[in-house]
Protein backbone atom coordinates (compact mmCIF):
# COMPACT_ATOMS: atom_id res chain seq x y z
CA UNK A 1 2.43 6.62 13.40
CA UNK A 2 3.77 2.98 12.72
CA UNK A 3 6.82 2.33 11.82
CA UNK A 4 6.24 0.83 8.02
CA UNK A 5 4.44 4.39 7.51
CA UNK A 6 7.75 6.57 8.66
CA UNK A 7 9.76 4.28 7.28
CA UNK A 8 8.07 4.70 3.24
CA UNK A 9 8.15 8.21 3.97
CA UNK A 10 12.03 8.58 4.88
CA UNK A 11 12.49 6.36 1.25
CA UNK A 12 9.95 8.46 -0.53
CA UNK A 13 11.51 11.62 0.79
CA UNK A 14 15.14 10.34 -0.28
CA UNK A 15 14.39 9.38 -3.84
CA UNK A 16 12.64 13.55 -3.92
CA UNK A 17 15.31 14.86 -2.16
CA UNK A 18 13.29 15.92 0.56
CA UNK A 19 13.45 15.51 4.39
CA UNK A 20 11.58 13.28 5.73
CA UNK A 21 10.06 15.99 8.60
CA UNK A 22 9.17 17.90 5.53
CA UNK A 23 7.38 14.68 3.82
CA UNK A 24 5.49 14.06 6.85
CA UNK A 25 4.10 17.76 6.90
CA UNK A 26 3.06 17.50 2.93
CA UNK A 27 1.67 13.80 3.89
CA UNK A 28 -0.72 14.93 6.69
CA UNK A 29 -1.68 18.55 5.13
CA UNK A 30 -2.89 17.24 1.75
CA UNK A 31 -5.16 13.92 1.50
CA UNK A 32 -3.95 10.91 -0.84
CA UNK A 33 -4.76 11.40 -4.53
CA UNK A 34 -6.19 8.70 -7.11
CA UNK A 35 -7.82 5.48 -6.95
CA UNK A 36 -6.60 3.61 -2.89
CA UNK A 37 -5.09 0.41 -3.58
CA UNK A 38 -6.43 -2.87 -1.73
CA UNK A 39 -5.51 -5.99 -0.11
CA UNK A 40 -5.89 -9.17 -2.07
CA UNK A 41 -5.35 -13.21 -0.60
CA UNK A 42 -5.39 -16.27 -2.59
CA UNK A 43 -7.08 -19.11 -0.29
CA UNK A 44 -5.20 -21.63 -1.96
CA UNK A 45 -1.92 -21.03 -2.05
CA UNK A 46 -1.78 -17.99 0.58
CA UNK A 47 -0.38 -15.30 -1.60
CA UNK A 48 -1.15 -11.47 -0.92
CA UNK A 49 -1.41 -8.72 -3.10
CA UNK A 50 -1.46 -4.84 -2.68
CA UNK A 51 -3.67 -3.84 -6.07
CA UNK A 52 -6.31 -1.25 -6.73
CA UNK A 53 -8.19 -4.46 -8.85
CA UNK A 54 -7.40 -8.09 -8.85
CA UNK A 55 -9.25 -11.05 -9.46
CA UNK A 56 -6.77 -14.22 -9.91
CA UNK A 57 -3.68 -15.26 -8.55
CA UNK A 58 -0.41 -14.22 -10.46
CA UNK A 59 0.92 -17.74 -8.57
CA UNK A 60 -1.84 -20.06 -8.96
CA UNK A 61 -4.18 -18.33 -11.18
CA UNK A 62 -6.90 -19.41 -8.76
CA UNK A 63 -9.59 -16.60 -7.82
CA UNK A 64 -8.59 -14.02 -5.08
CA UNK A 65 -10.30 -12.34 -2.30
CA UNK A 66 -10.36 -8.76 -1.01
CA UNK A 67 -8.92 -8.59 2.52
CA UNK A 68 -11.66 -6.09 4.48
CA UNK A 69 -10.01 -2.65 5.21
CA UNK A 70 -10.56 -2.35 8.90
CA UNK A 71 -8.66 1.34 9.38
């Protein structure tokens, strides 16, 4: 598991009260609900955005690109 991954959990389980052993067991038995959010880079000025949809830049307003998924 990376550490970005253990580390969201450990928040996630904090702001539910939970432990984060206990978060990791609910994470892994049940699959990820709703619509899976993407990677999104401007070419001009380099910005990156985590979104389920985007099309323009919030910086530039320049068109953005979806970064290919590759897990």
């Amino acid at each position: 598991m990376n550490f970005v991954a253990e580390y969201v959990r450990s928040v996630g389980g904090w702001f539910r009260g939970t432990d984060a052993e206990e978060s990791r067991d609910d994470a892994e038995a049940t699959p990820a609900e709703g619509p899976r959010a993407s990677l999104f880079q401007c070419s001009d000025c380099g910005s990156v955005y985590v979104a389920t949809d985007k099309e323009t830049c919030s910086t530039c307003n320049e068109a953005v690109e979806q970064i290919p998924s590759t897990v």
